[in-house]
PDB file of N, CA and C in Angstrom:
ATOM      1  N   UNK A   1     -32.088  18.963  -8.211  1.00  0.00           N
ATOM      2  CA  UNK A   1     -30.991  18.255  -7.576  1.00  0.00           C
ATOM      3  C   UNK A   1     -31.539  17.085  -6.768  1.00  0.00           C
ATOM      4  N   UNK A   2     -30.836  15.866  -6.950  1.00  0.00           N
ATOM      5  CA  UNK A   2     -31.553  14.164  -6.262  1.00  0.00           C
ATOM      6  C   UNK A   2     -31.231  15.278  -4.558  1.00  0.00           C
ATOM      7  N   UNK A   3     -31.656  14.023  -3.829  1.00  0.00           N
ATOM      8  CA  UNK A   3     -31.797  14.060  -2.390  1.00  0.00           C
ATOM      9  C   UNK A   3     -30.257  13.923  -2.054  1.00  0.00           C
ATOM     10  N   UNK A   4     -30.068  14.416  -0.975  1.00  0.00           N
ATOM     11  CA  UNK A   4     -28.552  12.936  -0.413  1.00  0.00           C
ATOM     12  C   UNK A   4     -29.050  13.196   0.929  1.00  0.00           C
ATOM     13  N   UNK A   5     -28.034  12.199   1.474  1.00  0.00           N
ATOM     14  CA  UNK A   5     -27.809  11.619   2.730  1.00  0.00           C
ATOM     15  C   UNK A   5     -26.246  12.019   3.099  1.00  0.00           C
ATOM     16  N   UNK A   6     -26.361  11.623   4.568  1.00  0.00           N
ATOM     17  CA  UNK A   6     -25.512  12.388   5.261  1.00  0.00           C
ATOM     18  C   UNK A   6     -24.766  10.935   5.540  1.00  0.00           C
ATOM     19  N   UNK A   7     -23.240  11.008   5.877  1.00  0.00           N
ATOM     20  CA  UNK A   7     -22.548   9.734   6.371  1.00  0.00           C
ATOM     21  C   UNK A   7     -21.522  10.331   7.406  1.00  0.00           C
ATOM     22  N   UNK A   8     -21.470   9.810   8.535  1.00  0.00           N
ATOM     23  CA  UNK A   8     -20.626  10.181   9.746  1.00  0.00           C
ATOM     24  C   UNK A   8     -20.140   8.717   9.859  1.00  0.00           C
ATOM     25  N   UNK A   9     -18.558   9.414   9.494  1.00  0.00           N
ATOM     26  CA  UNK A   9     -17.474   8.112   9.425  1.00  0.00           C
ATOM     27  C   UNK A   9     -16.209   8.947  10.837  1.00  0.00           C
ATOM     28  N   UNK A  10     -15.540   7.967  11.374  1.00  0.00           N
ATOM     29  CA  UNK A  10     -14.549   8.222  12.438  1.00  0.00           C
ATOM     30  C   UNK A  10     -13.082   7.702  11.731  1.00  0.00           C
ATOM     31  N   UNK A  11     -12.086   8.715  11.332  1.00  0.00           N
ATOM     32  CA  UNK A  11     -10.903   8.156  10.949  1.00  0.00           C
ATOM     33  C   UNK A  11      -9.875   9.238  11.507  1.00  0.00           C
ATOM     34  N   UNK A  12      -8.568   8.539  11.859  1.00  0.00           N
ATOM     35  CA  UNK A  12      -7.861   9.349  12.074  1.00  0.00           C
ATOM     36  C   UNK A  12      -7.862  10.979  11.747  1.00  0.00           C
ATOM     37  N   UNK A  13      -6.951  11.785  12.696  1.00  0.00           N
ATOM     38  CA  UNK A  13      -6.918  12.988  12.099  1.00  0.00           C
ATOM     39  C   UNK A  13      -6.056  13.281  11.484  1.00  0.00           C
ATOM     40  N   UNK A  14      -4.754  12.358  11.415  1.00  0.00           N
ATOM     41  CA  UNK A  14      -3.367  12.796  10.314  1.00  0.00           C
ATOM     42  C   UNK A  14      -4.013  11.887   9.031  1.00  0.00           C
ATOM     43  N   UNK A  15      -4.462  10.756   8.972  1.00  0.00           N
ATOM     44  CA  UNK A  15      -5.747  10.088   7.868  1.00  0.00           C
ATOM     45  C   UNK A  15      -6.086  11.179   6.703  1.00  0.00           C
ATOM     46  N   UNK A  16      -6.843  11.924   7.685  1.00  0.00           N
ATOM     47  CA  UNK A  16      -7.925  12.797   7.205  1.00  0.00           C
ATOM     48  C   UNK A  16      -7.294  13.953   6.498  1.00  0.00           C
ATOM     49  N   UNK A  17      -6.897  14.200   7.380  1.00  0.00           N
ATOM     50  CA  UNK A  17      -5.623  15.594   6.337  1.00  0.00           C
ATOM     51  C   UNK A  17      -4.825  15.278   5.263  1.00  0.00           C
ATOM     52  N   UNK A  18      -4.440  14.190   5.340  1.00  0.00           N
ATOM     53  CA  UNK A  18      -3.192  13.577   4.581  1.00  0.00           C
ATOM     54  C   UNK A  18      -4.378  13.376   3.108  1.00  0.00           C
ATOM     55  N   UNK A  19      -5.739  12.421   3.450  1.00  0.00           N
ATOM     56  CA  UNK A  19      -6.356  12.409   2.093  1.00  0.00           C
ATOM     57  C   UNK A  19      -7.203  13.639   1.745  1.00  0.00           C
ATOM     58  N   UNK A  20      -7.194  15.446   2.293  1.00  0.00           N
ATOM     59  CA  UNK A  20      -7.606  15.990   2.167  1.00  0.00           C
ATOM     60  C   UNK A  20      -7.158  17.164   0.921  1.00  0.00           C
ATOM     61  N   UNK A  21      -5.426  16.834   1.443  1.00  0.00           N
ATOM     62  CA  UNK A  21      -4.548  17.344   1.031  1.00  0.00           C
ATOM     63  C   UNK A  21      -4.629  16.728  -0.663  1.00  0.00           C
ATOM     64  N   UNK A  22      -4.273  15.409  -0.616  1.00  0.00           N
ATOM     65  CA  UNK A  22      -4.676  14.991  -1.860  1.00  0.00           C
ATOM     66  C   UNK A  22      -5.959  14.917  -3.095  1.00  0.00           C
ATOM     67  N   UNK A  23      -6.922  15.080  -2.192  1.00  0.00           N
ATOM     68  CA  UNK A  23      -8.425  15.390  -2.949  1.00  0.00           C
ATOM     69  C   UNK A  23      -8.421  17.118  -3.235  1.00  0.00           C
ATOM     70  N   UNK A  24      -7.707  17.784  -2.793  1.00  0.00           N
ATOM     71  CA  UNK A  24      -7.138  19.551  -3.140  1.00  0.00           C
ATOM     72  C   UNK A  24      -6.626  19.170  -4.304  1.00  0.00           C
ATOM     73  N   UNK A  25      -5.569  18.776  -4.144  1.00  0.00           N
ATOM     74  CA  UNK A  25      -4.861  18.557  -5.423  1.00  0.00           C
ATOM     75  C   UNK A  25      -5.182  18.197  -6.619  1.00  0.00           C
ATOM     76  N   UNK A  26      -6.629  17.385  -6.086  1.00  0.00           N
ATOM     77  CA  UNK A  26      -7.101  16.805  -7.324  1.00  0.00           C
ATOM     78  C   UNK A  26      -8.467  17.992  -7.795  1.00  0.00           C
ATOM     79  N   UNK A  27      -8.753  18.623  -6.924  1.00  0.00           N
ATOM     80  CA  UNK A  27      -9.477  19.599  -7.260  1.00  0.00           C
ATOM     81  C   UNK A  27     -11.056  19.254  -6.904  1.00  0.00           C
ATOM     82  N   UNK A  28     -10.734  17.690  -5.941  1.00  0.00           N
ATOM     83  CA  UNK A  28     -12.391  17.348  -5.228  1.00  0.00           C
ATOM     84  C   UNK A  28     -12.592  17.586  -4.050  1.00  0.00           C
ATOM     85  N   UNK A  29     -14.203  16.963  -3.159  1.00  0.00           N
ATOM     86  CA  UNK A  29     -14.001  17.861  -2.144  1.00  0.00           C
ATOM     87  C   UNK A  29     -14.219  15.525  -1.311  1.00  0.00           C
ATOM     88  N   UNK A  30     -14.126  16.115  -0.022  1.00  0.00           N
ATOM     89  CA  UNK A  30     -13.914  14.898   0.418  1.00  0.00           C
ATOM     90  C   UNK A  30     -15.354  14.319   0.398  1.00  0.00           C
ATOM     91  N   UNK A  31     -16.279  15.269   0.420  1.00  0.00           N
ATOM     92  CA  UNK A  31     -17.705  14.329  -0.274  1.00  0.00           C
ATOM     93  C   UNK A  31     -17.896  13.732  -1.294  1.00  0.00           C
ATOM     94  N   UNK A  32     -17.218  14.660  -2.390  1.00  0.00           N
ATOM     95  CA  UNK A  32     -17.270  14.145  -3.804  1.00  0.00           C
ATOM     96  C   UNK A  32     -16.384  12.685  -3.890  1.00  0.00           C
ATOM     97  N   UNK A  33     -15.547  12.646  -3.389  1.00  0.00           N
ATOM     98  CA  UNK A  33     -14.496  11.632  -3.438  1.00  0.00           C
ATOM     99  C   UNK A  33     -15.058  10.290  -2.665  1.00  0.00           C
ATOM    100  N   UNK A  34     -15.752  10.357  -1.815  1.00  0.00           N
ATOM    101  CA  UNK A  34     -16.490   9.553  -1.105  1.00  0.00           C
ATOM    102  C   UNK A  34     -17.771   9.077  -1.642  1.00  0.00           C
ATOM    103  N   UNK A  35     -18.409  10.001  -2.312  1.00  0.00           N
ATOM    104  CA  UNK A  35     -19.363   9.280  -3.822  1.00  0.00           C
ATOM    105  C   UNK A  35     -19.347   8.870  -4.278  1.00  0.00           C
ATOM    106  N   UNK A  36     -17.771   9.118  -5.285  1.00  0.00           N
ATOM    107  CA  UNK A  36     -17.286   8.321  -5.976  1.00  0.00           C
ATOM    108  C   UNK A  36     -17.040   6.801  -5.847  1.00  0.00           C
ATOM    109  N   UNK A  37     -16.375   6.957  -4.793  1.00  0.00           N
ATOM    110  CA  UNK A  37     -15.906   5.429  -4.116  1.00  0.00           C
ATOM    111  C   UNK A  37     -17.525   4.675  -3.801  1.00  0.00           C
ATOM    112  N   UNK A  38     -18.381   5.129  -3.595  1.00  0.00           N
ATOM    113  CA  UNK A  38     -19.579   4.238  -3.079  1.00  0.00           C
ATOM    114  C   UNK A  38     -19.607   3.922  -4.501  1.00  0.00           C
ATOM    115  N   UNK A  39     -20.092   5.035  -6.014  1.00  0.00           N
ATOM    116  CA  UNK A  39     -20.526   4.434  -7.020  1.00  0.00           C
ATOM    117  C   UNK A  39     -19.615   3.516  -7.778  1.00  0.00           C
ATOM    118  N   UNK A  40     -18.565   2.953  -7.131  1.00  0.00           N
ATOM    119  CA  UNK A  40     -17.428   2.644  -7.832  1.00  0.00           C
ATOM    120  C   UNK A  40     -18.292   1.163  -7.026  1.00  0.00           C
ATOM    121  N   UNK A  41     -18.218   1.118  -5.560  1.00  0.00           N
ATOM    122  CA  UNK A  41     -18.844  -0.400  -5.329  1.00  0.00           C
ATOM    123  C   UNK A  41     -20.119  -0.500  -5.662  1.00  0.00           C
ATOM    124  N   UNK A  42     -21.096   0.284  -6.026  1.00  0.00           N
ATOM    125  CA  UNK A  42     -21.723  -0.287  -7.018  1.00  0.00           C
ATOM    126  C   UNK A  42     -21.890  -0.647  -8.244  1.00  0.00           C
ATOM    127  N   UNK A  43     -21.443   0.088  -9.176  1.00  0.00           N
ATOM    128  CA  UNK A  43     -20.666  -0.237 -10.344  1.00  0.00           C
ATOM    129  C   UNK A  43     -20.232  -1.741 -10.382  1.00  0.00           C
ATOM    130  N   UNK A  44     -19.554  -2.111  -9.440  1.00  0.00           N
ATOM    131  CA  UNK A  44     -18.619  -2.915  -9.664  1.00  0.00           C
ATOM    132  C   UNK A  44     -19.052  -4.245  -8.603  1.00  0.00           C
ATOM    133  N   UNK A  45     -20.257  -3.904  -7.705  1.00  0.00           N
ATOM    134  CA  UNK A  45     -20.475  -5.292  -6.549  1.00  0.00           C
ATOM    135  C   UNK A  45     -19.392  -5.174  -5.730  1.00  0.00           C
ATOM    136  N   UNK A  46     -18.681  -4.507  -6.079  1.00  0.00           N
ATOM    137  CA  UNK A  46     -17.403  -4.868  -5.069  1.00  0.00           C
ATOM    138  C   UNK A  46     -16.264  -3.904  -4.623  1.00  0.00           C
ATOM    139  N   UNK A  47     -15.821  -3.849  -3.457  1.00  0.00           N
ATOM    140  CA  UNK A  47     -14.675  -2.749  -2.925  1.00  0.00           C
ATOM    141  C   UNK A  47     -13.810  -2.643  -4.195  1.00  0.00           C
ATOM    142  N   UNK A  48     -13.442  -1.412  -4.234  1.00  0.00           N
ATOM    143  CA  UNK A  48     -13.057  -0.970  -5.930  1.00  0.00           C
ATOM    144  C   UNK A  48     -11.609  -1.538  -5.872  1.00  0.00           C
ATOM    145  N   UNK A  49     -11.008  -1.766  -4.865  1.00  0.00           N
ATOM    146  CA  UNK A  49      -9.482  -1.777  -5.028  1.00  0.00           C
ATOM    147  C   UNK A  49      -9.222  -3.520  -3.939  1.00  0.00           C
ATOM    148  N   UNK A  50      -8.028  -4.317  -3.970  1.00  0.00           N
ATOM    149  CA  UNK A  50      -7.536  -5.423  -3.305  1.00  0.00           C
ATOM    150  C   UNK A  50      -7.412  -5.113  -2.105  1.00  0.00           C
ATOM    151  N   UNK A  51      -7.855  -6.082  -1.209  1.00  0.00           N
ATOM    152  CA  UNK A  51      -7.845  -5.741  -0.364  1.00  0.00           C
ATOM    153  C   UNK A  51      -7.099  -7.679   0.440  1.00  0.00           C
ATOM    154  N   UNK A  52      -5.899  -7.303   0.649  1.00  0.00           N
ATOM    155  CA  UNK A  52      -5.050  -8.744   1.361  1.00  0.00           C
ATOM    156  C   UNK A  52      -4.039  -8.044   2.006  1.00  0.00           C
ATOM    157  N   UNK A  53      -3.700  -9.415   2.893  1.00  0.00           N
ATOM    158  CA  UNK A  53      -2.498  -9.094   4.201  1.00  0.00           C
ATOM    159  C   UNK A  53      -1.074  -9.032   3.195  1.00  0.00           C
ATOM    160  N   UNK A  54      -0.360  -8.271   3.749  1.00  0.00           N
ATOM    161  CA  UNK A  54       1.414  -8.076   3.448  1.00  0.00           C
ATOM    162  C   UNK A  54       1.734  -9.744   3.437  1.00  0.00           C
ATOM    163  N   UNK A  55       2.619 -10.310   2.421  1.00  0.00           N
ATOM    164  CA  UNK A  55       3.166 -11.372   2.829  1.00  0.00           C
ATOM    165  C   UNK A  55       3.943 -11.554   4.658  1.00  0.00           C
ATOM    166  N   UNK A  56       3.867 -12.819   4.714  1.00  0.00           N
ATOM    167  CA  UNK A  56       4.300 -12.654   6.196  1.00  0.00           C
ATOM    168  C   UNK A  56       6.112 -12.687   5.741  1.00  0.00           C
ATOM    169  N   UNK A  57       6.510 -12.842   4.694  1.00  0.00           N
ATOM    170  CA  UNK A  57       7.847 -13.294   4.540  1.00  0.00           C
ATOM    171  C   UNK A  57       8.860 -12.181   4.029  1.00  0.00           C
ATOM    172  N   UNK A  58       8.091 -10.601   4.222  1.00  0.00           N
ATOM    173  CA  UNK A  58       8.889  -9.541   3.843  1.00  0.00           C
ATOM    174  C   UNK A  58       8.753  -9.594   5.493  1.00  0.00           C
ATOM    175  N   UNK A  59      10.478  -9.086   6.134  1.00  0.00           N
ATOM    176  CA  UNK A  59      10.050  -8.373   7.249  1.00  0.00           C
ATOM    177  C   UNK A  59      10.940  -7.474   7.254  1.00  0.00           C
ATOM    178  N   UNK A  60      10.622  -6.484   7.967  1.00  0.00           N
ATOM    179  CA  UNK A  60      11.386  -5.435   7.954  1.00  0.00           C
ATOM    180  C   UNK A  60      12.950  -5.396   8.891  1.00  0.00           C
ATOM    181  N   UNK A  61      13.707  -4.507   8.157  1.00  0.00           N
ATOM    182  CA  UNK A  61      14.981  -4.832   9.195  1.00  0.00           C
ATOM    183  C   UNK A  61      14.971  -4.598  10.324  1.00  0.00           C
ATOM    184  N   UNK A  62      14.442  -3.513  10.885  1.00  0.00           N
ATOM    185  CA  UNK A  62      13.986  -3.734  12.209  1.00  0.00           C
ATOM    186  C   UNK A  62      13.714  -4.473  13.018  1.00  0.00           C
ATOM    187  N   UNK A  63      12.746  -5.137  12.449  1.00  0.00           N
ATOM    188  CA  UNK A  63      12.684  -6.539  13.188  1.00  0.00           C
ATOM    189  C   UNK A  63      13.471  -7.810  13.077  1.00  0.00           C
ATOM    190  N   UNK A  64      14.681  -7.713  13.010  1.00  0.00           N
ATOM    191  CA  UNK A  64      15.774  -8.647  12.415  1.00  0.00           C
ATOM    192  C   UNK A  64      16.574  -8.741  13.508  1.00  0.00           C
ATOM    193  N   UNK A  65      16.732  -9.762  13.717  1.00  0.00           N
ATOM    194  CA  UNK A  65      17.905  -9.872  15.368  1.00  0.00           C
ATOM    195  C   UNK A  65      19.059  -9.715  14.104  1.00  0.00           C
ATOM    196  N   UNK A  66      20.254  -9.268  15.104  1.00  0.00           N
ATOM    197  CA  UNK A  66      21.719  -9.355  14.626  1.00  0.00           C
ATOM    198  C   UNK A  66      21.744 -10.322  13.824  1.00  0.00           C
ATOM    199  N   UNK A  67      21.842 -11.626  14.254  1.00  0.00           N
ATOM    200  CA  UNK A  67      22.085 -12.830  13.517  1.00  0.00           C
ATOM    201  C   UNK A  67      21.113 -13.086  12.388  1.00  0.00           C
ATOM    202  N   UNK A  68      20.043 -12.673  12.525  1.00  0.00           N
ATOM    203  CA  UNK A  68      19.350 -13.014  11.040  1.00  0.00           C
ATOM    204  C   UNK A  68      19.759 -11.680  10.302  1.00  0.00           C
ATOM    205  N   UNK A  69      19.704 -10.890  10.347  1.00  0.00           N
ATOM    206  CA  UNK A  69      20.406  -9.528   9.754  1.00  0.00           C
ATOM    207  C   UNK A  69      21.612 -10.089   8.966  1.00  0.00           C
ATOM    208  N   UNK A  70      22.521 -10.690   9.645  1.00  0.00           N
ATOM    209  CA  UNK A  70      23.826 -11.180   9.521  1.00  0.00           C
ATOM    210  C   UNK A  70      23.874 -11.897   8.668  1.00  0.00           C
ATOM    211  N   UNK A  71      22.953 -13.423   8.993  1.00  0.00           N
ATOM    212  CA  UNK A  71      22.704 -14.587   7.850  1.00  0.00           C
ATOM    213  C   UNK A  71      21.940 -14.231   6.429  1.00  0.00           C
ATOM    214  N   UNK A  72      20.963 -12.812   6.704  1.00  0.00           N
ATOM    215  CA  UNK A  72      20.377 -12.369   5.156  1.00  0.00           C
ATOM    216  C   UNK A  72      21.799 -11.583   4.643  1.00  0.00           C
ATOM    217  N   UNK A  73      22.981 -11.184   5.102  1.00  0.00           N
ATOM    218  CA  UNK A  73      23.368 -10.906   4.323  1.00  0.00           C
ATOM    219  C   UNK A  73      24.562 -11.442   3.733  1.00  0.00           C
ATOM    220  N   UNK A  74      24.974 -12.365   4.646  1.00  0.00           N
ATOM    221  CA  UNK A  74      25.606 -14.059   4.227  1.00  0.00           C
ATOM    222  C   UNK A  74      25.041 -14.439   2.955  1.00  0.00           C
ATOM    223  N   UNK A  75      23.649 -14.819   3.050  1.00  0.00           N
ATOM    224  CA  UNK A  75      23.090 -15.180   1.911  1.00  0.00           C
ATOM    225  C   UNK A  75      22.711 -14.236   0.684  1.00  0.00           C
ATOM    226  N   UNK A  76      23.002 -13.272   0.626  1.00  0.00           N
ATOM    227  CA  UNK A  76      22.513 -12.325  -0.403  1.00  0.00           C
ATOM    228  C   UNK A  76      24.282 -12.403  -1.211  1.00  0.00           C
ATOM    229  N   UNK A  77      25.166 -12.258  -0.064  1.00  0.00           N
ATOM    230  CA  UNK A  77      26.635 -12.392  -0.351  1.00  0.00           C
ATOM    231  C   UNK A  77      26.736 -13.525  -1.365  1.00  0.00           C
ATOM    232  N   UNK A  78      26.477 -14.898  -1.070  1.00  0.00           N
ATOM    233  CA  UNK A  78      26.604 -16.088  -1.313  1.00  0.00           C
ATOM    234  C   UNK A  78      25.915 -16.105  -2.679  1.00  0.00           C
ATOM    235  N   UNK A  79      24.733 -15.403  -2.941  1.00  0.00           N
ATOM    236  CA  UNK A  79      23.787 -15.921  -4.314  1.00  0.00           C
ATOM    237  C   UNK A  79      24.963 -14.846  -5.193  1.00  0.00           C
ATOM    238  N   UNK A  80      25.112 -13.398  -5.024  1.00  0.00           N
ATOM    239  CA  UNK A  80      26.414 -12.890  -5.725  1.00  0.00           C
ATOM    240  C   UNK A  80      27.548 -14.015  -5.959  1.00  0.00           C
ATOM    241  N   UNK A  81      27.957 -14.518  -4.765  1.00  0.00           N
ATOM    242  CA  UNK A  81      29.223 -15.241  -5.698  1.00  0.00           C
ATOM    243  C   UNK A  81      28.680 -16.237  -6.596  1.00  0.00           C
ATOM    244  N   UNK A  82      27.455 -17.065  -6.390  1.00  0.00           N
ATOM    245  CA  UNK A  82      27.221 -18.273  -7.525  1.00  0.00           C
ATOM    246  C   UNK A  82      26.299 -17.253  -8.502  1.00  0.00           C
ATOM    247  N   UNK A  83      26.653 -15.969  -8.641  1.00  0.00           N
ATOM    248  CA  UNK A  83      25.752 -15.817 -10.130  1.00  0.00           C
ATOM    249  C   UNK A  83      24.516 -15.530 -10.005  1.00  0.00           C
ATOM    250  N   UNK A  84      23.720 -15.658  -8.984  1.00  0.00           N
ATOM    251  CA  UNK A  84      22.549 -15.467  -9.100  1.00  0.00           C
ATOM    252  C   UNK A  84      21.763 -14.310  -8.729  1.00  0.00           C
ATOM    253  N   UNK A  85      22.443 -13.270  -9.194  1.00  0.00           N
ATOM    254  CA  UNK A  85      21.707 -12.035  -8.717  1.00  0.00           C
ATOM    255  C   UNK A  85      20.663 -11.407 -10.143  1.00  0.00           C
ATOM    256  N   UNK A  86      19.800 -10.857  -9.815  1.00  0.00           N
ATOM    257  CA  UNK A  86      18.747 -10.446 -10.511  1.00  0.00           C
ATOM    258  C   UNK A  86      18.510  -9.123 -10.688  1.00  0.00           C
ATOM    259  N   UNK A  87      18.612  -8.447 -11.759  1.00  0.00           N
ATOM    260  CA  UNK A  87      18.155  -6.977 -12.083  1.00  0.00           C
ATOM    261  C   UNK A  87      17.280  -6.382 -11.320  1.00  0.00           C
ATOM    262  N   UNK A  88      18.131  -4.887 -10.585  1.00  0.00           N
ATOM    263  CA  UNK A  88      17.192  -4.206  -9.872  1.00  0.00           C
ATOM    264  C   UNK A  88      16.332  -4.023 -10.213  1.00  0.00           C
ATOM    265  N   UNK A  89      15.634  -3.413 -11.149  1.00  0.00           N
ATOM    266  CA  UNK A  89      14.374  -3.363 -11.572  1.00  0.00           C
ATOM    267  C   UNK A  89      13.536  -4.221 -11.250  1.00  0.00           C
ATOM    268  N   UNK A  90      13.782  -5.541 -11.271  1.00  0.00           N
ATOM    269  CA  UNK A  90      12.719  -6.338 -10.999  1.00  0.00           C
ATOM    270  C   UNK A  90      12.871  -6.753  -9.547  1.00  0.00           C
ATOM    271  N   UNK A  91      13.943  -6.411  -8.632  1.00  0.00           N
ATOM    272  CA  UNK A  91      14.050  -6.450  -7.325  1.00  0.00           C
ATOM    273  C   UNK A  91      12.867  -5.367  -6.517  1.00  0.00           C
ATOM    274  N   UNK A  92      12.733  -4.532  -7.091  1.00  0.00           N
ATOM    275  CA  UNK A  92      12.571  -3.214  -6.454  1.00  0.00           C
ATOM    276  C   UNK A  92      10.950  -3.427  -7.165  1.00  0.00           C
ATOM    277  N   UNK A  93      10.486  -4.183  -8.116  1.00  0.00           N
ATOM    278  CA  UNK A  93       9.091  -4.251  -8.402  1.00  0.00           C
ATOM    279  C   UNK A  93       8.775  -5.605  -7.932  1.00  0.00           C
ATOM    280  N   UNK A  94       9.385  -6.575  -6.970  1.00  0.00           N
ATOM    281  CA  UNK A  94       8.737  -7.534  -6.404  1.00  0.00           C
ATOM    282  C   UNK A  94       8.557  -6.774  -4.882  1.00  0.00           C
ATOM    283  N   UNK A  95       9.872  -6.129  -4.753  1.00  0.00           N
ATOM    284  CA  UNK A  95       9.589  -4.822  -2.808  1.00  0.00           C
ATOM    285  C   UNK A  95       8.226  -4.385  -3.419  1.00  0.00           C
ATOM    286  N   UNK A  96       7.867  -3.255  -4.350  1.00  0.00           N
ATOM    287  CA  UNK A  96       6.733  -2.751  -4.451  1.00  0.00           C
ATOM    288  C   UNK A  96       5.337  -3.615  -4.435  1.00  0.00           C
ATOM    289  N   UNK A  97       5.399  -4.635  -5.077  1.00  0.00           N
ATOM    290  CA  UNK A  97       4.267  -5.455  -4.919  1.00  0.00           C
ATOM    291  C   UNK A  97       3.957  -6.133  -3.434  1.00  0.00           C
ATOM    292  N   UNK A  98       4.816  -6.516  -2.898  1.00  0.00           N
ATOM    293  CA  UNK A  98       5.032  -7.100  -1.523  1.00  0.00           C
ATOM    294  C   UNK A  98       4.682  -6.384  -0.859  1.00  0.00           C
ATOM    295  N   UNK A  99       4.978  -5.096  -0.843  1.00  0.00           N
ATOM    296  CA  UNK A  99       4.709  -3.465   0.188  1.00  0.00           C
ATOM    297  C   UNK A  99       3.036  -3.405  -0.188  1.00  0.00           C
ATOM    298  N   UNK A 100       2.952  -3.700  -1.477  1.00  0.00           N
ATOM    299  CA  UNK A 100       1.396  -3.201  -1.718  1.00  0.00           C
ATOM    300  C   UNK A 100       1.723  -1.374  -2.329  1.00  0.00           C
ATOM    301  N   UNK A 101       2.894  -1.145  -3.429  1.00  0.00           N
ATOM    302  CA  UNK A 101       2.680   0.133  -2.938  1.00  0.00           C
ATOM    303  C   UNK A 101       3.125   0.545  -5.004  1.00  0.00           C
TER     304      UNK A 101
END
């Protein structure tokens, strides 16, 4: 059996459970899964997966004063009456890309 080395990483504790739960499922252990991911950036030179900011131009409703709340839905109203509305499907796969999810 090669040598290994030891890695002491600090991440959340709902983090940690949440991807522990999922590496169960998958039937790995969180070392193995963490191997993986190193031989994946070497493999590859590079962090295995994208790594960019959320557009700044999704925001959430929450953060929506009344009046812009109001005017997005003025305008969502308005593109319905001239016709211009677009198949959910592709509504709901530009949210997913935007979310990153």
């Amino acid at each position: 059996m090669a040598k290994s080395s030891n890695i002491y990483i600090r991440v959340e504790p709902d983090l940690k459970e949440q991807a522990e739960k999922v590496f169960n499922e998958l039937g790995i252990s969180m070392s193995n899964a963490v191997g993986l991911f190193l031989k994946q950036v070497v493999i590859n030179q590079a962090i295995p997966f994208e790594l960019k900011l959320a557009p700044a131009k999704i925001k959430s409703v929450d953060t929506l004063t009344e009046a812009e709340f109001n005017a997005e839905i003025e305008k969502g109203y308005a593109d319905y009456l001239a016709n211009k509305g677009r198949p959910v499907k592709e509504v709901f796969s530009d949210i997913r890309k935007g979310l990153n999810v």
